[in-house]
Protein backbone atom coordinates (compact mmCIF):
# COMPACT_ATOMS: atom_id res chain seq x y z
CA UNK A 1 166.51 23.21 -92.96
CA UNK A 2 166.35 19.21 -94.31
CA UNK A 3 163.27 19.20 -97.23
CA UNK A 4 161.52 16.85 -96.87
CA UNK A 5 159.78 14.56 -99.23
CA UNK A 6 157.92 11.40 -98.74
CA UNK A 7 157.88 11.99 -94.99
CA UNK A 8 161.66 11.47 -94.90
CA UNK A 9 164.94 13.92 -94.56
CA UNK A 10 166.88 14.55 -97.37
CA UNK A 11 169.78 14.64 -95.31
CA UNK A 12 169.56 11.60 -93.51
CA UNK A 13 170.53 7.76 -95.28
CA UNK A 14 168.40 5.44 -96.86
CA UNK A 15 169.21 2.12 -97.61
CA UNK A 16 167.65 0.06 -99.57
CA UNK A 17 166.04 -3.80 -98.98
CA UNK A 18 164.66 -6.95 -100.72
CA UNK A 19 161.77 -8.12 -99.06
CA UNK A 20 159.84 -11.25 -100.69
CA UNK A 21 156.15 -11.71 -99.69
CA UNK A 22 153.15 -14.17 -100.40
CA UNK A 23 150.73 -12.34 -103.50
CA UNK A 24 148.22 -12.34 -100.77
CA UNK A 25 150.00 -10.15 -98.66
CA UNK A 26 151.15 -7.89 -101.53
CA UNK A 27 147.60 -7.33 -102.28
CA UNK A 28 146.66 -6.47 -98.67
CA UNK A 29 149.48 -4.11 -98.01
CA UNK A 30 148.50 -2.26 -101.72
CA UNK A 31 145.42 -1.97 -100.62
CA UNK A 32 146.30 -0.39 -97.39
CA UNK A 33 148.39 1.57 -99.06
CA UNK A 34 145.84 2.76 -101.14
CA UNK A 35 143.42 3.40 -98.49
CA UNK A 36 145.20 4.76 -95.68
CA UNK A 37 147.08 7.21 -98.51
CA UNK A 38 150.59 6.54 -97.95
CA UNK A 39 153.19 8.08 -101.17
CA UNK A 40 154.65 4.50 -101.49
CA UNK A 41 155.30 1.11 -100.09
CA UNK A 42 158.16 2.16 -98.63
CA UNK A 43 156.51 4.65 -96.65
CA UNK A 44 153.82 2.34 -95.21
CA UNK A 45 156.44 -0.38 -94.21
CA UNK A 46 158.76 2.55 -92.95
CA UNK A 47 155.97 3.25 -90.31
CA UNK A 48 154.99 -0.23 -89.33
CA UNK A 49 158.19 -1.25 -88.84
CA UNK A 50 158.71 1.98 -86.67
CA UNK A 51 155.77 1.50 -84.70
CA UNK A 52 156.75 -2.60 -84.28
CA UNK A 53 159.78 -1.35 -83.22
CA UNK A 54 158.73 0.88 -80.20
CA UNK A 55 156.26 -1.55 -79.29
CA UNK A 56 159.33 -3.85 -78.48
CA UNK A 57 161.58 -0.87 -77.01
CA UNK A 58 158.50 -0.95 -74.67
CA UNK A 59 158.45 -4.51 -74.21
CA UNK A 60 162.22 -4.55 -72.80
CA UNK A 61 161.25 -1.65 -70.88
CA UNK A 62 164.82 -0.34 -70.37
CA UNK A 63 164.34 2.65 -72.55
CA UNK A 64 163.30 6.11 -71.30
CA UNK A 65 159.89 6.99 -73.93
CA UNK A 66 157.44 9.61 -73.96
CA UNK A 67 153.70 9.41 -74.55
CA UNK A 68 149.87 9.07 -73.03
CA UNK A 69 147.87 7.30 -70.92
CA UNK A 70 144.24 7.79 -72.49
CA UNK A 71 141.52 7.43 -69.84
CA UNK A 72 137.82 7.17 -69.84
CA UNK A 73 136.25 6.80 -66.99
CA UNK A 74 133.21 7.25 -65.22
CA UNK A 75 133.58 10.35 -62.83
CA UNK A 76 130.38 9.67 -60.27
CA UNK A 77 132.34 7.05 -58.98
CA UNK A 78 132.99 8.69 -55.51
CA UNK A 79 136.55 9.27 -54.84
CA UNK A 80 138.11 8.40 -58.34
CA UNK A 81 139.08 11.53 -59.55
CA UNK A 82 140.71 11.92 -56.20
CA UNK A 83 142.47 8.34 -56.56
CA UNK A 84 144.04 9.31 -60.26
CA UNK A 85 145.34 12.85 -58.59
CA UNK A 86 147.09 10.62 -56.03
CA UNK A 87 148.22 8.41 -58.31
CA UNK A 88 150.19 11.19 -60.81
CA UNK A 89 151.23 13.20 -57.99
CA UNK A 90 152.88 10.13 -56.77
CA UNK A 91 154.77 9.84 -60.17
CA UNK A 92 155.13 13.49 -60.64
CA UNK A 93 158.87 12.29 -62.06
CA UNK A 94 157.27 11.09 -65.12
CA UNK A 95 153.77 12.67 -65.03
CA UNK A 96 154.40 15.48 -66.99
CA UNK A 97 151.23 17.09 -67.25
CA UNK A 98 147.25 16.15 -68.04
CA UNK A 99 144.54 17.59 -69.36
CA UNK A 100 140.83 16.22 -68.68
CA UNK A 101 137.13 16.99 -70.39
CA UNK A 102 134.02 16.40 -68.64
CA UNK A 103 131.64 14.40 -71.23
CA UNK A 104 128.20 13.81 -70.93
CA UNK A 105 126.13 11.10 -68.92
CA UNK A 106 129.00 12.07 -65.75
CA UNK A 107 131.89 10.41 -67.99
CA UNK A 108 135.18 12.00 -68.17
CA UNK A 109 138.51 11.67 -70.75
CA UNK A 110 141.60 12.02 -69.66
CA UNK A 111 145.22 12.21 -71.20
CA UNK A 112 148.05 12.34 -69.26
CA UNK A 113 151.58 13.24 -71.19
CA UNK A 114 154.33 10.82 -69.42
CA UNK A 115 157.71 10.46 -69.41
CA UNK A 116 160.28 7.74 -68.38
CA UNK A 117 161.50 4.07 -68.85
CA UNK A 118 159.00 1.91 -70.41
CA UNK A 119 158.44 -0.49 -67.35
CA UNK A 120 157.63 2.43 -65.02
CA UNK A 121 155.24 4.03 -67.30
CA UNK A 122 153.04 0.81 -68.10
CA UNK A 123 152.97 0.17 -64.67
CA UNK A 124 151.50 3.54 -63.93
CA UNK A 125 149.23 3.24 -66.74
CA UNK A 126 148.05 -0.55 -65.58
CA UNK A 127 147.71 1.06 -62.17
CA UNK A 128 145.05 3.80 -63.24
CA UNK A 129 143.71 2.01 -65.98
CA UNK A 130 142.42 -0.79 -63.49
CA UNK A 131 140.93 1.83 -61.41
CA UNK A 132 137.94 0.72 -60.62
CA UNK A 133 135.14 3.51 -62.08
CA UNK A 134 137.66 3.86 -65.30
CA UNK A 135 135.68 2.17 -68.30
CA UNK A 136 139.11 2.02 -70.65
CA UNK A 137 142.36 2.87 -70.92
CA UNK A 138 145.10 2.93 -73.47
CA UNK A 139 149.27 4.03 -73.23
CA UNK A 140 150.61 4.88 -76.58
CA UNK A 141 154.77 5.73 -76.57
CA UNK A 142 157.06 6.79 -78.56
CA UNK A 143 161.01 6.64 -79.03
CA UNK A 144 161.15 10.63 -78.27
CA UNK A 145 162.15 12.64 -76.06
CA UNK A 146 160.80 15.65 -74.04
CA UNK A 147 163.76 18.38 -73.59
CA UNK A 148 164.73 19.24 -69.93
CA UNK A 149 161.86 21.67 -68.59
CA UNK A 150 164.19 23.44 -66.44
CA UNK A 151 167.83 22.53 -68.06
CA UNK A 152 170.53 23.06 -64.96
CA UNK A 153 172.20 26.49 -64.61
CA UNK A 154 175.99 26.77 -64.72
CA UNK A 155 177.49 25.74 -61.72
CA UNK A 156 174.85 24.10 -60.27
């Protein structure tokens, strides 16, 4: 097993870059540093850039991702809860599963764990999250992959 240190793999390569940037935004990025309690510099730009990154992967849309569609919504809002079931058993292909939490004043959270190309899975999520009765919404993806749930059997 890889050690890790820093939040990185000892096995895998690291290069190293020059970046110049204004004092101003030296002092910001210290500070978040700081606050947020990353080991270095390195580690906070390592995970911006990462997240930038899959924010544009998501933007072309070509690439298969994993991840959640947050919901909030407001569950007295007669046939809604109906409406979303429709909705992810008409994606079951990338709706892999969802978990929901009743909340108080008849308001309901719900997280559904998707999988698929980018495009398809914001335009499920912009399909529910415009639902009317749901108060907010929010997809977050990653780069990742869920392994096959059923991998195929020899000579199938």
């Amino acid at each position: 097993m890889a050690e890790i240190e820093n939040g990185r793999s000892e096995n895998r390569p690291v290069s190293r870059i020059s970046i110049s940037l204004p004092e101003e935004l030296l002092t910001e990025l210290d500070e978040m540093v700081e606050a947020r309690g990353f080991a270095s510099r390195s580690q906070a730009i390592n995970d911006m850039l990462h997240q930038f990154l899959v924010e544009h992967k998501r933007e072309r849309g070509d690439d298969v991702m994993a991840g959640t569609i947050t919901l909030f919504y407001d569950n007295s809002v007669s046939g809604l809860q109906k409406h979303l079931a429709d909705l992810q058993y008409r994606h079951v292909a990338e709706v892999i599963s969802s978990l929901h939490v009743h909340l108080v004043h008849n308001q309901t959270m719900e997280v559904i764990l998707v999988q698929g190309p980018a495009r398809t899975l914001q335009a499920i999520a912009d399909e529910m999250i415009t639902t009317r009765g749901v108060i907010s919404g929010k997809m977050q993806l990653v780069t990742a992959v869920i392994p096959p749930l059923h991998p195929s059997t020899p000579g199938e």
